[in-house]
Protein backbone atom coordinates (compact mmCIF):
# COMPACT_ATOMS: atom_id res chain seq x y z
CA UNK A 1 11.67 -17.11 4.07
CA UNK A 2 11.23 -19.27 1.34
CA UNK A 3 13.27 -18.94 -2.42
CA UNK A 4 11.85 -15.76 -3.46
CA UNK A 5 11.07 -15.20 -7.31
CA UNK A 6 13.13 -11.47 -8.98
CA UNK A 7 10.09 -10.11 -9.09
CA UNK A 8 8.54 -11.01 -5.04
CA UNK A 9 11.79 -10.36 -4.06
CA UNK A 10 11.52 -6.79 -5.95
CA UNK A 11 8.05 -6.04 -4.02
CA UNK A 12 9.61 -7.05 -0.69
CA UNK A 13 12.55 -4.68 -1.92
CA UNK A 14 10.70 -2.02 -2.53
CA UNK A 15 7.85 -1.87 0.34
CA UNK A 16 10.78 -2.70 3.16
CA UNK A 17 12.18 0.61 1.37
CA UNK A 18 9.25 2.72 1.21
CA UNK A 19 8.91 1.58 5.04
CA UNK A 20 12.74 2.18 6.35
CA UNK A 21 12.14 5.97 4.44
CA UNK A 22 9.02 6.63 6.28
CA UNK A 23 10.72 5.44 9.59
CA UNK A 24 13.85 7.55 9.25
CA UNK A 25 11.70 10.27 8.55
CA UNK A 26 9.35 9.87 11.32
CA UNK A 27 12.45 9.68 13.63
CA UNK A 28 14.26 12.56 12.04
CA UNK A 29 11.45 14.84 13.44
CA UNK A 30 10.67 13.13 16.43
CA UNK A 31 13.89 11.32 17.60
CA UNK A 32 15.98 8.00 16.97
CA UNK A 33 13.82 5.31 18.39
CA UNK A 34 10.80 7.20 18.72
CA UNK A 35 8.88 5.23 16.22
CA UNK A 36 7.73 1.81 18.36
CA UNK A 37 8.28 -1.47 16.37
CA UNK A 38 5.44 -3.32 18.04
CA UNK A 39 5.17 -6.59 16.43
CA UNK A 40 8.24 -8.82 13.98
CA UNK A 41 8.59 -7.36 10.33
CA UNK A 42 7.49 -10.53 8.34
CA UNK A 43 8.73 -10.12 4.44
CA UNK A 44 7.42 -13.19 3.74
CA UNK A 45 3.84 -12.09 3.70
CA UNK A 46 4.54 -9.93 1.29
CA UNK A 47 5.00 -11.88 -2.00
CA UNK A 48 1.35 -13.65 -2.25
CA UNK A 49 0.40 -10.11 -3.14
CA UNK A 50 2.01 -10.00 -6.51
CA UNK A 51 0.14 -12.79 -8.68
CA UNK A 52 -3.48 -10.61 -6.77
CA UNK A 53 -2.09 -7.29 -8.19
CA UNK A 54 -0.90 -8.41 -11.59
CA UNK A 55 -4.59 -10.51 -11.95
CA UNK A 56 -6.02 -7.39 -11.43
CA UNK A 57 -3.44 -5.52 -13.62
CA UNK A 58 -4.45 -7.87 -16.19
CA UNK A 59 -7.85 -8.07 -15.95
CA UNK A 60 -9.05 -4.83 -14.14
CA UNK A 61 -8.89 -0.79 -14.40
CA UNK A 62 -5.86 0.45 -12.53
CA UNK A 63 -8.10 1.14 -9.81
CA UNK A 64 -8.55 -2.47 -9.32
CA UNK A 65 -4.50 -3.07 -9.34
CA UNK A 66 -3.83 0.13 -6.61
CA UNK A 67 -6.48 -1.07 -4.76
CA UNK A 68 -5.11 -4.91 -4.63
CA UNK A 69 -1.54 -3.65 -3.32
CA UNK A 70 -3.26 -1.14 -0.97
CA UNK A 71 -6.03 -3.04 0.60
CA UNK A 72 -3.65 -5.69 0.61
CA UNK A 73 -0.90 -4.79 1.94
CA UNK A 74 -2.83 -2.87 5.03
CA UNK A 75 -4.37 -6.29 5.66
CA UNK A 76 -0.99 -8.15 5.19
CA UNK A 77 0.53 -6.00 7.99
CA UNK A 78 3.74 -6.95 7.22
CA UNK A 79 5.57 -4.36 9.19
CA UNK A 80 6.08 -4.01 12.61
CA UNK A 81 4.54 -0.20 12.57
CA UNK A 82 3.94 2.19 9.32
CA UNK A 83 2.09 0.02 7.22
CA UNK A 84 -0.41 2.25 6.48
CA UNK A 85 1.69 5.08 5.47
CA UNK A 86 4.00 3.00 3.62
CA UNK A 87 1.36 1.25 1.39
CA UNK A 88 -0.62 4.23 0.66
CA UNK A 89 3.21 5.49 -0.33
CA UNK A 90 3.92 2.08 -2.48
CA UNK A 91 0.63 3.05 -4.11
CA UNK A 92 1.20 6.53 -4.99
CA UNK A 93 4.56 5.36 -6.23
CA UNK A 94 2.93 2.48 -8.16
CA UNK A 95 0.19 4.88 -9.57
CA UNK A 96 3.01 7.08 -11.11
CA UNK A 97 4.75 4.31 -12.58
CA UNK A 98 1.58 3.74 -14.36
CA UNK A 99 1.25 7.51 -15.94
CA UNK A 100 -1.32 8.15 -12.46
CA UNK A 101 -1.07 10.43 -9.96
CA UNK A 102 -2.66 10.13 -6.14
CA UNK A 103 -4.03 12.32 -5.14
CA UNK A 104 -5.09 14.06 -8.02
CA UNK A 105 -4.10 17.08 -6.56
CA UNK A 106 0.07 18.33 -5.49
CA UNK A 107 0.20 17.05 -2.35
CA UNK A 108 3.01 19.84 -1.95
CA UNK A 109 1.42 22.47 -2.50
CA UNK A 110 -1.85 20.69 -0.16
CA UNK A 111 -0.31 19.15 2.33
CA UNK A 112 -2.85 19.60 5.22
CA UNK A 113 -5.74 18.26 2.64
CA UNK A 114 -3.51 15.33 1.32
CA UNK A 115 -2.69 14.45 5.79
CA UNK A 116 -6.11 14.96 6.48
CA UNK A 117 -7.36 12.72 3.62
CA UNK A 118 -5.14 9.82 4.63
CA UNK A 119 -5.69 10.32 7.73
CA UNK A 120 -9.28 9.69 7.08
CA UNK A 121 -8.54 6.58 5.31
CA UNK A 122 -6.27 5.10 8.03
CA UNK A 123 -9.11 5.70 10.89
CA UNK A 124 -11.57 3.77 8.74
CA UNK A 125 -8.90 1.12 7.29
CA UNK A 126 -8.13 0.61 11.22
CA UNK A 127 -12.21 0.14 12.23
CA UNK A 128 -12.50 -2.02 9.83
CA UNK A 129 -9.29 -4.40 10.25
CA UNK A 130 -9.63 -4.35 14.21
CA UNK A 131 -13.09 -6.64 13.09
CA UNK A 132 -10.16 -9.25 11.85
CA UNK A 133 -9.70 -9.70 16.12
CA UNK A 134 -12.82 -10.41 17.03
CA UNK A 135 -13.49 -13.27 14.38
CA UNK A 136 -10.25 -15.15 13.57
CA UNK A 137 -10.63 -17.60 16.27
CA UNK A 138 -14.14 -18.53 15.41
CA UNK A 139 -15.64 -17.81 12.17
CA UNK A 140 -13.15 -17.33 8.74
CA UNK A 141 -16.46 -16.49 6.64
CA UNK A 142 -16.43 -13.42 8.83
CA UNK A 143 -12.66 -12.60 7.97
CA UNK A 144 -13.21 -13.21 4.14
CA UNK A 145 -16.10 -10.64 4.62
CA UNK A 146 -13.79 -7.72 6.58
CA UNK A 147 -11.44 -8.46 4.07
CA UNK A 148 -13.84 -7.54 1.29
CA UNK A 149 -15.18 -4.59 3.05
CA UNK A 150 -11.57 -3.20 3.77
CA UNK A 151 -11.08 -3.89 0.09
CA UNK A 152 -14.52 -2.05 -0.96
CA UNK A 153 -13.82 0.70 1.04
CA UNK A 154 -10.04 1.05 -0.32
CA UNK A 155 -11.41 1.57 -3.94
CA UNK A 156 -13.69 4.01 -2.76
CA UNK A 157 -10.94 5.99 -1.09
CA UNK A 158 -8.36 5.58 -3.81
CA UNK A 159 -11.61 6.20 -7.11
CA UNK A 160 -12.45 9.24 -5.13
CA UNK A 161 -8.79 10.28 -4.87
CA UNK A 162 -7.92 9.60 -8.56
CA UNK A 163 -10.73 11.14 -9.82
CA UNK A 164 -10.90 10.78 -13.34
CA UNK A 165 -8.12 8.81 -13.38
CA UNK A 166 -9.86 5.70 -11.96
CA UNK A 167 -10.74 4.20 -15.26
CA UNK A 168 -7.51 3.77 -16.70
CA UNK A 169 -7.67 0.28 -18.26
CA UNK A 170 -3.89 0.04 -19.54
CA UNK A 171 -1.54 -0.22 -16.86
CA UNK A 172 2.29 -0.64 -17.35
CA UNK A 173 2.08 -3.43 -14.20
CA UNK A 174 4.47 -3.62 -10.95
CA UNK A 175 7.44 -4.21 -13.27
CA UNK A 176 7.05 -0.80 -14.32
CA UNK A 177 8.05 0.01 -10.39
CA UNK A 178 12.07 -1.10 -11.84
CA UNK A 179 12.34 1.95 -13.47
CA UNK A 180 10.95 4.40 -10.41
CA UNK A 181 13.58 2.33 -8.04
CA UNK A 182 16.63 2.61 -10.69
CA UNK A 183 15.63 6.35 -10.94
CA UNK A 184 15.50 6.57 -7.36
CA UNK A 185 18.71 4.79 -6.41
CA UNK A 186 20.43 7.04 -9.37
CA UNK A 187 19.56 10.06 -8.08
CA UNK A 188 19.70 9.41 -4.18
């Protein structure tokens, strides 16, 4: 990997984070080694995602920002497994950094609505990325047009799970994500 800027080397940080939690989780109820690394983790994929999400930070709702890293970061696949679940985690975590909350609802307290709404994202996230194979080797007009329709559908998920909160114009940006990770570290 290249010299990495403080700041791509704090959204590599974080996400490989978010990931190794969801991981150890996954294999504390299911068994060490259970979850199958099926491809290289590749970190250095991860940094041309920054200057997308603060462009849209700077010029966009927060909507626009949540659903750069999202969309994104699905379509990155930096991960070898998880990357689903661990973006639509970096996002929730962003969100809150940014006085937002997804889903609207307490996903505690609505757990088998907040599974069963990712779980509808995922499905449609995966339909639409598993297009990617079937055009890469042929036809990159086709690839910059599943990429827009993962991205279209991404905000639709994400503006129907913020709700009203999907027209928040002032965001405190992905630096604001220090602050959640100091907090975290402190307390864990």
């Amino acid at each position: 990997m290249t010299e990495a800027s403080s700041e791509d080397q704090l959204l590599v940080d974080w996400c490989r984070s978010i990931w190794r939690a969801i991981k150890d989780e996954y294999e504390t109820v299911r068994g060490p080694g259970s979850l199958k690394v099926y491809k290289q983790y590749n970190p250095e994929w991860l940094p041309p995602l920054l200057p997308k999400i603060v462009a849209k930070e700077s010029g966009g709702t927060l909507l626009d920002a949540a659903t750069e890293l999202l969309s994104g970061g699905v379509m990155t696949h930096p991960f070898g497994n998880a990357n689903h679940r661990s973006f639509i985690n970096a996002t929730c975590v962003y969100l809150e950094a940014n006085g937002a909350r997804l889903p609207e609802f307490d996903p505690r307290d609505e757990k088998a609505r907040w599974v069963a709404e990712c779980n509808s994202y995922i499905s449609r996230s995966k339909a639409i990325r598993a297009k990617l194979f079937d055009y890469l080797e042929w036809d990159s007009s086709r690839v910059v047009r599943v990429a827009a329709t993962h991205r279209r559908a991404t905000s639709e998920w994400l503006g129907v799970q913020l709700s009203a909160q999907s027209s928040i114009s002032s965001v405190a940006g992905i630096r604001s994500i220090r602050t959640l990770i100091a907090a975290s570290d402190s307390a864990g």
